[in-house]
Protein backbone atom coordinates (compact mmCIF):
# COMPACT_ATOMS: atom_id res chain seq x y z
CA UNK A 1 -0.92 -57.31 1.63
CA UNK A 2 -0.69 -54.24 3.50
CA UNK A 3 -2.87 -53.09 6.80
CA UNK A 4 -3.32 -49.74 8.58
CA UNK A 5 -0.84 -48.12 10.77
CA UNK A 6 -2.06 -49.27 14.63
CA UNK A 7 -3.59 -46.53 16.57
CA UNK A 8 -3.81 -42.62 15.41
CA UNK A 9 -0.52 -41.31 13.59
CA UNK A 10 0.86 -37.84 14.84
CA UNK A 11 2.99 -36.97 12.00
CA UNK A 12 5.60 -34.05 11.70
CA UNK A 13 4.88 -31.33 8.68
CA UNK A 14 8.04 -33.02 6.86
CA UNK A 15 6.18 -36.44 7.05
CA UNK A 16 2.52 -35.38 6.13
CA UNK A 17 4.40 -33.34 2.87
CA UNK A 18 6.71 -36.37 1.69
CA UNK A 19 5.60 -38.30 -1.30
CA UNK A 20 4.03 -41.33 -0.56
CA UNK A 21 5.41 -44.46 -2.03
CA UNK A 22 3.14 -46.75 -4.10
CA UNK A 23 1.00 -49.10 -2.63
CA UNK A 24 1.56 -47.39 0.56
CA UNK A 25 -1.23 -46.40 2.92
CA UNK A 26 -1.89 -42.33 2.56
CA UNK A 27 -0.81 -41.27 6.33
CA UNK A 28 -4.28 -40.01 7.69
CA UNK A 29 -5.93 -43.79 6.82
CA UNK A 30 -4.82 -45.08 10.10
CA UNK A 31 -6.21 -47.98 12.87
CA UNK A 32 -8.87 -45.42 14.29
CA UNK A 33 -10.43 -44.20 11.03
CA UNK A 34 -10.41 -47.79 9.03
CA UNK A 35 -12.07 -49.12 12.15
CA UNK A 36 -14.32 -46.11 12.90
CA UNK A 37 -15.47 -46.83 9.15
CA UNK A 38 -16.03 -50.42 9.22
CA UNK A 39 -18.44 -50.18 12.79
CA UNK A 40 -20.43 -47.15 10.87
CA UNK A 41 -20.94 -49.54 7.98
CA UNK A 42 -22.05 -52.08 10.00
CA UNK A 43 -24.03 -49.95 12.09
CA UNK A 44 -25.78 -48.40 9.37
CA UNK A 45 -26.60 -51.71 7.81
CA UNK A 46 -28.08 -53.14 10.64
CA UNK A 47 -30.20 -50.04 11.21
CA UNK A 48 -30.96 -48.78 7.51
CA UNK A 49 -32.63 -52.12 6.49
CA UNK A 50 -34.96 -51.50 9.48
CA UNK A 51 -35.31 -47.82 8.06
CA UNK A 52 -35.73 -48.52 4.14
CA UNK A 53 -38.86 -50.62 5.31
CA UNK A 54 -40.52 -48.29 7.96
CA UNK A 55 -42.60 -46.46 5.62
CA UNK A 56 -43.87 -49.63 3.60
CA UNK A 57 -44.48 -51.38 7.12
CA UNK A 58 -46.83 -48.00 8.27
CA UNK A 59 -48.54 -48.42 4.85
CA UNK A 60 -49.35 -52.27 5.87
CA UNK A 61 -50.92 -51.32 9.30
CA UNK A 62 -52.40 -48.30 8.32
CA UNK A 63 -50.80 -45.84 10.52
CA UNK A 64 -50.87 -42.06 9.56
CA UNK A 65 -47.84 -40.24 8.49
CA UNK A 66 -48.07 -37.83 11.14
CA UNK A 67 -47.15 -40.39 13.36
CA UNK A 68 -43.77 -41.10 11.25
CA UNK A 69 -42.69 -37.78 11.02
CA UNK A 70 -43.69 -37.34 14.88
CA UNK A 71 -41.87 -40.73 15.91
CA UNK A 72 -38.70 -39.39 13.91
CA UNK A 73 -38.86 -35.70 15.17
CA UNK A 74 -39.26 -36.97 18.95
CA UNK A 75 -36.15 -39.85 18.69
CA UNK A 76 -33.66 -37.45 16.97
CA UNK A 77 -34.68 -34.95 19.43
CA UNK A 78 -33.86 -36.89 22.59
CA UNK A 79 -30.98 -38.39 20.81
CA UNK A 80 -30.03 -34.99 20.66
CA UNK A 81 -30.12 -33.86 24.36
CA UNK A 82 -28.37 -37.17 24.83
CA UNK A 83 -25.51 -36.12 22.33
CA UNK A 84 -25.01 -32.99 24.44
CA UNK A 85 -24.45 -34.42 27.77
CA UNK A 86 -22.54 -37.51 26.37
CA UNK A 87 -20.23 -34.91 25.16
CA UNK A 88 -19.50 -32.83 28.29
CA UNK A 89 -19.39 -36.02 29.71
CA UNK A 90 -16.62 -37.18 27.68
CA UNK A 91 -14.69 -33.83 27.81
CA UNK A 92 -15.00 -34.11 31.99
CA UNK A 93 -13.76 -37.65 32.15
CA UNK A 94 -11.20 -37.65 29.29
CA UNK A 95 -12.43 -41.41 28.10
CA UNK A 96 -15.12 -41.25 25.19
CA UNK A 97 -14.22 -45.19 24.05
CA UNK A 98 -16.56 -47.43 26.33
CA UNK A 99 -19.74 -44.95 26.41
CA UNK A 100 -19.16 -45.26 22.55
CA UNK A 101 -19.37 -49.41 22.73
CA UNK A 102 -22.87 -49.07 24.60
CA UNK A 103 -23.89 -46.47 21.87
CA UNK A 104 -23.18 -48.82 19.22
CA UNK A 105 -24.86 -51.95 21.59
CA UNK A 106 -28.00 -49.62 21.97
CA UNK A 107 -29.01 -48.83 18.14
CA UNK A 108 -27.70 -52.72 17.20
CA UNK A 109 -30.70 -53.71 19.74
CA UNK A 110 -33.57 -51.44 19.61
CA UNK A 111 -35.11 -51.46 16.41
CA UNK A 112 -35.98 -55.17 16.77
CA UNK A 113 -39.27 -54.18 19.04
CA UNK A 114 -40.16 -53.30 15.43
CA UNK A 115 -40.99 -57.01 15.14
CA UNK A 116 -43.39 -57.09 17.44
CA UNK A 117 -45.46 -54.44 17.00
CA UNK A 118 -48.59 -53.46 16.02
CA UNK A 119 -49.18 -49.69 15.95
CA UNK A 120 -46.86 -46.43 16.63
CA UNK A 121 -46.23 -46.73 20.44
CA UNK A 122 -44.10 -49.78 20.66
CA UNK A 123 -41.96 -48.44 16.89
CA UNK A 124 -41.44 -44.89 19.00
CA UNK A 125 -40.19 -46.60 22.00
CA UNK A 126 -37.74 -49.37 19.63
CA UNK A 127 -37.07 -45.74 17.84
CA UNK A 128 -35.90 -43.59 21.36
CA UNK A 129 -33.57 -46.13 22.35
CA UNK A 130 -32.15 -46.63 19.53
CA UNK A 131 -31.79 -42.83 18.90
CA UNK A 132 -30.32 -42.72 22.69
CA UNK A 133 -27.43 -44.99 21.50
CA UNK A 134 -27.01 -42.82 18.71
CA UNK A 135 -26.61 -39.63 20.36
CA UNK A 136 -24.50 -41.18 22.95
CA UNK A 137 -21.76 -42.61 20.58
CA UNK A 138 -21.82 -39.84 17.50
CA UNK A 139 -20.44 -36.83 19.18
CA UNK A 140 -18.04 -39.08 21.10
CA UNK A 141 -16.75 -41.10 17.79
CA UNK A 142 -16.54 -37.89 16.17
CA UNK A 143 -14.35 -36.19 18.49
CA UNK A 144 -11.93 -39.30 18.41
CA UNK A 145 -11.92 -38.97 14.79
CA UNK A 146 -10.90 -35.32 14.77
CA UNK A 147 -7.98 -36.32 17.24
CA UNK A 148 -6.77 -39.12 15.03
CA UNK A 149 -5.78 -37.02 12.00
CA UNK A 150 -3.88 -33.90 11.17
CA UNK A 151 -5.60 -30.90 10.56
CA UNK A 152 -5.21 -30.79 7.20
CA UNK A 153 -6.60 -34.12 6.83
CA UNK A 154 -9.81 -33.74 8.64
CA UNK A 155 -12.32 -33.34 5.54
CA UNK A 156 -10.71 -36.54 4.06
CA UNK A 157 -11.23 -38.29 7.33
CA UNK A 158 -14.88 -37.36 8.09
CA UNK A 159 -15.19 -37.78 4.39
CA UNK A 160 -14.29 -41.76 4.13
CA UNK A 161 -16.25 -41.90 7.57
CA UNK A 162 -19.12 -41.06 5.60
CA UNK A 163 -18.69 -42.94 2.75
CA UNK A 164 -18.26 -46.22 4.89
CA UNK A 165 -21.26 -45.14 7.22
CA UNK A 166 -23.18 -45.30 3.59
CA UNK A 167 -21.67 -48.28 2.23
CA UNK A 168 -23.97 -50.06 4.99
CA UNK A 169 -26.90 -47.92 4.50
CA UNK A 170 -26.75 -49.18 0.61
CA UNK A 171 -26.06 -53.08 1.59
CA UNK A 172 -28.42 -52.91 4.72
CA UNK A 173 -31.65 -51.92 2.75
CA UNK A 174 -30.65 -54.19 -0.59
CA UNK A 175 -30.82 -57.48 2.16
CA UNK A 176 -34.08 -56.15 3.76
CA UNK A 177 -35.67 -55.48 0.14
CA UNK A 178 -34.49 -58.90 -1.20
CA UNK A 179 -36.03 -60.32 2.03
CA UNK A 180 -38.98 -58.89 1.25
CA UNK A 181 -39.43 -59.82 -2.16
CA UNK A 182 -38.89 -63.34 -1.26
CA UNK A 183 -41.00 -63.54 1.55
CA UNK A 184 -44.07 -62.00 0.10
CA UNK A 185 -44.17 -64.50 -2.35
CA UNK A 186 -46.31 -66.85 0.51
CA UNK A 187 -46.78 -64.76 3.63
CA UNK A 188 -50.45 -65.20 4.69
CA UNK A 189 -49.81 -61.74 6.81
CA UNK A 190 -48.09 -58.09 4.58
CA UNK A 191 -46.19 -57.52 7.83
CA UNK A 192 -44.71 -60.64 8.47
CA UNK A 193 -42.24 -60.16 5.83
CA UNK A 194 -41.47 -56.65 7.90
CA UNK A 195 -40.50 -58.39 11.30
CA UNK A 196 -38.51 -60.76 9.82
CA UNK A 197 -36.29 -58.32 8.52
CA UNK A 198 -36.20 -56.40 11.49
CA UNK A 199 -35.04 -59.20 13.67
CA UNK A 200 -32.50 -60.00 10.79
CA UNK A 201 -30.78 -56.10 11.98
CA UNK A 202 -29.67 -57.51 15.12
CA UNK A 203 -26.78 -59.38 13.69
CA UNK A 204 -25.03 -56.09 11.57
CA UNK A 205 -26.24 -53.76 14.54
CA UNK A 206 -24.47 -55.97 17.47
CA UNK A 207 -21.68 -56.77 14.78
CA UNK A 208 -20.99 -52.78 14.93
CA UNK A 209 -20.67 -52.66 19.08
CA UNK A 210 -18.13 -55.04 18.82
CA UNK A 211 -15.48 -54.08 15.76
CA UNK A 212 -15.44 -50.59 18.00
CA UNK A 213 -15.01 -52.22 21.03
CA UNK A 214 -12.15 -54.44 19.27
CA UNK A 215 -10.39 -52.29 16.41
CA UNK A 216 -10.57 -48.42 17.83
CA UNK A 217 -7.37 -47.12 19.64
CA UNK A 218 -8.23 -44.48 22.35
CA UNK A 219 -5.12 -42.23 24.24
CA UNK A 220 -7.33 -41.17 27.33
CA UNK A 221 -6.62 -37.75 28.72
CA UNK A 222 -7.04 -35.56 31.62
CA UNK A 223 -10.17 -34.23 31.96
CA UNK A 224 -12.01 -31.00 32.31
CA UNK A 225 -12.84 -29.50 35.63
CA UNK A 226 -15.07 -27.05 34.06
CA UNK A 227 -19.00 -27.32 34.12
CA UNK A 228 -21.60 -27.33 31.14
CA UNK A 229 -21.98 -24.03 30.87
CA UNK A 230 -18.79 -23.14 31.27
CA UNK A 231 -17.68 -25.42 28.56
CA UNK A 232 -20.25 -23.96 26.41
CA UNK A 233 -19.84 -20.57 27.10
CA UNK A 234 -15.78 -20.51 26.28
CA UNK A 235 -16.10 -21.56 22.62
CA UNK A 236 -15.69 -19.04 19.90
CA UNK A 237 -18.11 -16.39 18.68
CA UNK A 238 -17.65 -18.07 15.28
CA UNK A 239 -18.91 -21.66 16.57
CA UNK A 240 -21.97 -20.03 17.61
CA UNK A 241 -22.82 -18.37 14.16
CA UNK A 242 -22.04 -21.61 12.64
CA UNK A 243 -24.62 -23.17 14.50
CA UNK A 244 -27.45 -20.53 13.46
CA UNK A 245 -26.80 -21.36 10.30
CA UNK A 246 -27.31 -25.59 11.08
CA UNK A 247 -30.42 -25.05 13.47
CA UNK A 248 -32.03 -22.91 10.54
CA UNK A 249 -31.49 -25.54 7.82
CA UNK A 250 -31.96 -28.08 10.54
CA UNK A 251 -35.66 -26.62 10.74
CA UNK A 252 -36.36 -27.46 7.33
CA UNK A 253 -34.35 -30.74 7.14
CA UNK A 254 -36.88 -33.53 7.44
CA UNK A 255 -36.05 -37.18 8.20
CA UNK A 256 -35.34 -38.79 4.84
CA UNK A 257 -37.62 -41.42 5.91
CA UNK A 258 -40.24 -39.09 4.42
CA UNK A 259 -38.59 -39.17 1.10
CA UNK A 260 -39.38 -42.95 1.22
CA UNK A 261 -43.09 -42.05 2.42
CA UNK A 262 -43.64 -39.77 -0.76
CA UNK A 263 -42.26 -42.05 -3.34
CA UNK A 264 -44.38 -44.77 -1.95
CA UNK A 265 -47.26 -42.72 -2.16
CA UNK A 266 -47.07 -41.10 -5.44
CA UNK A 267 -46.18 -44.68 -7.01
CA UNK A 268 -48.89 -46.71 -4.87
CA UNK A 269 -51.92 -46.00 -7.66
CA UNK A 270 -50.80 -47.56 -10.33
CA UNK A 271 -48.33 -50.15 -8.97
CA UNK A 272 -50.10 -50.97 -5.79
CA UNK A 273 -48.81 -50.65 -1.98
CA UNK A 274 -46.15 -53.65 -1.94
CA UNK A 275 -44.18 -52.88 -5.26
CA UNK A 276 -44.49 -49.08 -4.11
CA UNK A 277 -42.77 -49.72 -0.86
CA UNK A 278 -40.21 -52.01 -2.54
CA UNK A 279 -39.29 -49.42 -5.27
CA UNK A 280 -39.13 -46.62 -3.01
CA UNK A 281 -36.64 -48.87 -0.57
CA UNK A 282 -34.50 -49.40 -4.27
CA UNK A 283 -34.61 -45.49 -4.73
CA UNK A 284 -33.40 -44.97 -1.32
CA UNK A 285 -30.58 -47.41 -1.82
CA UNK A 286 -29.88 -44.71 -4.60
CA UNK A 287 -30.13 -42.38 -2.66
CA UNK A 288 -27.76 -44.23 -0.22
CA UNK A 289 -25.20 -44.68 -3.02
CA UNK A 290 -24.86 -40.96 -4.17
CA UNK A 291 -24.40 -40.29 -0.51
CA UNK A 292 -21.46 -42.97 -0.59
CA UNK A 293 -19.96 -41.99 -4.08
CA UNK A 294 -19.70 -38.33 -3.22
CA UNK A 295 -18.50 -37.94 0.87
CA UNK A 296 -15.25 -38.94 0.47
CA UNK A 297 -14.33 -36.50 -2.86
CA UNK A 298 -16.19 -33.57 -1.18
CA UNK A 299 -14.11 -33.93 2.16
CA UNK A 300 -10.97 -33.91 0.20
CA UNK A 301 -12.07 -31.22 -1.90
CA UNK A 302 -12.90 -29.07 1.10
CA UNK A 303 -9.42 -30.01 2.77
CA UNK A 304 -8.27 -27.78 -0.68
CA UNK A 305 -10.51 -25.16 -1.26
CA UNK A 306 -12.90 -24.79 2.21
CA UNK A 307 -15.76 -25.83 4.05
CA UNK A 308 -18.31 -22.85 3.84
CA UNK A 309 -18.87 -22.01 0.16
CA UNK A 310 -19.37 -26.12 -0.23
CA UNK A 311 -21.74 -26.73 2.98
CA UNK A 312 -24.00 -23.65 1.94
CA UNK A 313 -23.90 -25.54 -1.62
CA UNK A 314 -24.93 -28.29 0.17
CA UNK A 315 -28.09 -26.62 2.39
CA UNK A 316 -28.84 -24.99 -1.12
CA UNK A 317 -29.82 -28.35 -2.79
CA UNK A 318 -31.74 -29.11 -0.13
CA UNK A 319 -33.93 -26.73 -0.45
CA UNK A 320 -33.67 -27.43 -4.38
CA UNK A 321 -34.67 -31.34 -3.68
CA UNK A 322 -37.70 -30.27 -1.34
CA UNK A 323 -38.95 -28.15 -3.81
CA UNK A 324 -38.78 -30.65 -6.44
CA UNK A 325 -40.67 -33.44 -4.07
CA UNK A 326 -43.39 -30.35 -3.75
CA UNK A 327 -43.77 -30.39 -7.35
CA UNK A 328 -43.89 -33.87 -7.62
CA UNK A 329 -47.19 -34.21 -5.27
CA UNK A 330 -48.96 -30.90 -7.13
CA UNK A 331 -48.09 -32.74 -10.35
CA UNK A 332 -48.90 -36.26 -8.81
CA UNK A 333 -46.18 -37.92 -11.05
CA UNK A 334 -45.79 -40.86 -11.24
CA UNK A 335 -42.50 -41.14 -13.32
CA UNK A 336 -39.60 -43.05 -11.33
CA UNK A 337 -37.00 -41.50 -13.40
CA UNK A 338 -37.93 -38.13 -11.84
CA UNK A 339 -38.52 -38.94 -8.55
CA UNK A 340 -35.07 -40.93 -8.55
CA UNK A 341 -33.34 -38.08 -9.62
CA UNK A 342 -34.83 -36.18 -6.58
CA UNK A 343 -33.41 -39.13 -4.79
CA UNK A 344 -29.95 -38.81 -5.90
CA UNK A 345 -29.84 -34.97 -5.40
CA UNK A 346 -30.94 -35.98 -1.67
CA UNK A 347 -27.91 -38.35 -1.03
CA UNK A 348 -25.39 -35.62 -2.97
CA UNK A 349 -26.75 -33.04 -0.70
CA UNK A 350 -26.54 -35.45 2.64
CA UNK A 351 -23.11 -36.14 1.79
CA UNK A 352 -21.98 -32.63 1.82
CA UNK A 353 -24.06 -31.59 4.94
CA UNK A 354 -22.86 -34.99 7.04
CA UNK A 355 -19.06 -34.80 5.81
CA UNK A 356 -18.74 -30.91 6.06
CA UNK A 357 -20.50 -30.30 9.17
CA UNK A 358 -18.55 -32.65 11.35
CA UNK A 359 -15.26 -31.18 10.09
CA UNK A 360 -16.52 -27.89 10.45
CA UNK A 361 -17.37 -28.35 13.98
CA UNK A 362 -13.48 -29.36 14.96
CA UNK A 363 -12.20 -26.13 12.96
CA UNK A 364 -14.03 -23.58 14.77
CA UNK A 365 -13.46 -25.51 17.95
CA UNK A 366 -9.67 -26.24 18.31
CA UNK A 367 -9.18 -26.86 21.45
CA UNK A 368 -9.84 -30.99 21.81
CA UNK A 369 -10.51 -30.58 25.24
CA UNK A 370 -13.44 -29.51 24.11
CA UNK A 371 -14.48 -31.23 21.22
CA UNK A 372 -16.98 -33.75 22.61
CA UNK A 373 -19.38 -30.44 23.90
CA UNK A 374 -18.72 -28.78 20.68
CA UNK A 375 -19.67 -31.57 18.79
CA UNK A 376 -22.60 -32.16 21.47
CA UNK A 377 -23.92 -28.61 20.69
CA UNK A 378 -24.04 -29.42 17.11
CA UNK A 379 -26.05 -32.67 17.48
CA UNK A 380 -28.12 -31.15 19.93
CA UNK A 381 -28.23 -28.20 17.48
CA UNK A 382 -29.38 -30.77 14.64
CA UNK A 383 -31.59 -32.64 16.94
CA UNK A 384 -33.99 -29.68 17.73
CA UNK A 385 -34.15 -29.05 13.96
CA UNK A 386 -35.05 -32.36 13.17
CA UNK A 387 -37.84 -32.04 15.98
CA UNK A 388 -39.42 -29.34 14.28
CA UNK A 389 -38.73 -30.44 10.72
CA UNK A 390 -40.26 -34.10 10.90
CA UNK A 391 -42.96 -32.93 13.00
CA UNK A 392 -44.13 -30.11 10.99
CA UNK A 393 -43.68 -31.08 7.53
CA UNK A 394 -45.64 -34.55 9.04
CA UNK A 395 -48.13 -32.36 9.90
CA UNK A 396 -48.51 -29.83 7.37
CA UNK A 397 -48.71 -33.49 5.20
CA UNK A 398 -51.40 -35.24 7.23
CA UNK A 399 -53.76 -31.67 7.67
CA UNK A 400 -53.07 -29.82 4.19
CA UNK A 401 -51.00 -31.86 1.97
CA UNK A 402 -47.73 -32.92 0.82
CA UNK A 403 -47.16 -29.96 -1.40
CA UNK A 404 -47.37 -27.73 1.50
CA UNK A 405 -45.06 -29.59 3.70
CA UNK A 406 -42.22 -30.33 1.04
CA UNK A 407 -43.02 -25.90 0.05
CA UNK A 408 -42.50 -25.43 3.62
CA UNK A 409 -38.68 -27.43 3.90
CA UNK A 410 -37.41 -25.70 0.67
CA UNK A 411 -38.07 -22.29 2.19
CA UNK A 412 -36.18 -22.72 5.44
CA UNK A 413 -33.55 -25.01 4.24
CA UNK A 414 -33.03 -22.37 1.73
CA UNK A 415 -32.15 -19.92 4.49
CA UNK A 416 -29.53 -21.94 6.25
CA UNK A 417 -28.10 -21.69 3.16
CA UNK A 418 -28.06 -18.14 3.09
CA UNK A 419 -27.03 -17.77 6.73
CA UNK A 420 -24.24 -20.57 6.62
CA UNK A 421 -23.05 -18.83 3.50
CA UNK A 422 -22.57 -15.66 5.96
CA UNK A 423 -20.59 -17.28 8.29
CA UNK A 424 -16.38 -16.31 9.28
């Protein structure tokens, strides 16, 4: 049996071009990156089973989808601000590990209050918290990850990141669906089913906090004296373009919890509101899977041939998918094929936005002094989008329809593509 190098690798050009011998590790799979993938799975677990169910457990108490797409927009936009000063924060001290650990502690925790509630106010608050964890630990983990491969690695790295952070978003909702299933059977109550599976997210969300705390290697360094601003204001002209094109597409990028929302609706007439909500979890564990398959090829690929001309790919079937969900409401089909092919197109697309855009952010931002407010900015950068994507296209749902809120997401995600596509 063979296991991972201990701790990043810094290897010399004549040992990153050597052959490698069979059955041998390939040099960038090292401690940090196994380990960084392993607490992202079970991370993602714990928190997608809570996810996958959201929708069906609105749909049981009768809340509005404005208030989903609101309660989304809001949490990824604090998370957001969080990501942002966690990063400078990191930067000025020159220690991202242990802020990471309570990141990680944070999400495991929060969306239990699911469990206990009964209406939006108490799922927003569960949701902040949560989304405060995750904007404390993401730019932080993915600055460490950067610094634990070579350059030319980097795709490949953020790329089996990805692909492990998915592997628990496909296991996570499969256990909360099954739960479901069997617990319907004799629940006197449609949401009891619900909190039990939200409670059940503790143990993969805690389990995450804990194989960080215990398997990630971190070098600490000296830190920045510079301030904020300063930080911000000495990274390149490039960066900067790079993240017009991400807050445009950003704009139109609505929480994929949405995607759930619309296949539950469009299949709730003729299957009824249960089997809707458990189909639409299944499609989203499709979803989940084509997200998986494809991040670890694409960052490899772009380690070969570039990030640009494949991210603005990416941002292009975004728009394609929205589009395509638009169609589906004005049509009000009720085929599953189609809508899972929308589904899979969403988790190919996902796959190249989430593995691309992290390694983009370390190669027009060398210097890894500065990586954790570089990749701050882009979270933050992300997190504003989000804001206005969930909460308009939740609106434009709930006051016109869902045709004119998917219309609405192709159109702008379309033009991140084009201004991505224009970026040096």
């Amino acid at each position: 049996m063979f296991s991972p190098p201990r701790g990043p690798v810094l290897q010399t050009q004549t040992q990153r071009e050597s052959p490698q011998s069979p059955g041998e590790w390939p040099p960038w799979l090292n401690r940090n990156v196994v380990g960084m993938g392993l607490t992202s799975l079970l991370s993602d677990a714990g928190h997608e089973m809570a996810t996958a169910l959201l929708p069906g457990f609105f749909a049981v108490l009768g809340l509005p989808a404005a208030a989903l797409g609101a309660i989304e927009g809001i949490a990824d936009a604090i998370s957001s601000f969080v990501k942002l000063g966690a990063g400078w924060y990191s930067d000025r001290t020159g220690s991202r590990k242990s802020v990471a650990v309570l990141g990680y502690a944070l999400t495991g925790a929060a969306e239990a209050l699911f469990a206990i509630a009964y209406g939006w106010p108490l799922i927003l608050i569960g949701r902040v918290i949560g989304w405060i964890g995750r904007g404390v630990r993401g730019p932080l983990r993915d600055a460490m990850l950067a610094e634990s491969v070579p350059i030319e690695a980097r795709g490949r790295a953020f790329g089996f990141h990805r692909a492990g952070d998915t592997l628990g978003a496909i296991i996570g909702p499969l256990i909360g669906i099954e739960v479901l299933r069997v617990l319907s059977r004799s629940a006197t109550d449609a949401s009891e089913p619900f909190r039990i599976v939200f409670l059940l997210s503790l143990i993969p969300g805690l389990a995450s906090a804990v194989a960080f705390g215990m398997l990630v290697h971190e070098t600490r360094r000296k830190g920045l004296r510079s301030n904020l601003r300063e930080s911000m204001e000495s990274l390149p002209r490039s960066f900067w373009r790079f993240l017009i094109g991400v807050g445009l597409f950003g704009a139109g990028d609505y929480s994929h919890t949405l995607m759930i929302l619309a296949a539950t609706q469009l299949l709730s007439p003729q299957r009824g509101a249960i089997p809707a909500a458990e189909i639409a979890g299944l499609l989203y564990v499709l979803h989940n899977v084509l997200y998986a398959v494809v991040s670890y090829p694409v960052g490899a690929l772009s380690d070969r041939w570039g990030r640009r001309a494949l991210l603005t790919l990416g941002y292009a079937l975004g728009g394609i998918v929205a589009a395509g969900f638009a169609a589906a409401f004005w049509r009000h089909t009720t085929s599953i094929l189609v809508i899972a092919i929308l589904f899979a197109l969403g988790g190919i697309f996902i796959a190249i936005q989430d593995a691309l855009e992290g390694a983009m952010t370390a190669d027009l931002a060398p210097q890894k002094e500065k990586h954790g407010v570089a990749y701050g900015l882009t979270g933050t950068v992300n997190g504003v989008g989000d804001l206005l994507s969930s909460t308009i296209v939740g609106l434009l749902w709930t006051l016109y329809s869902p045709v004119a809120a998917f219309a609405y997401a192709a159109v702008i995600m379309a033009s991140g593509a084009v201004a991505i596509h224009r970026v040096r």
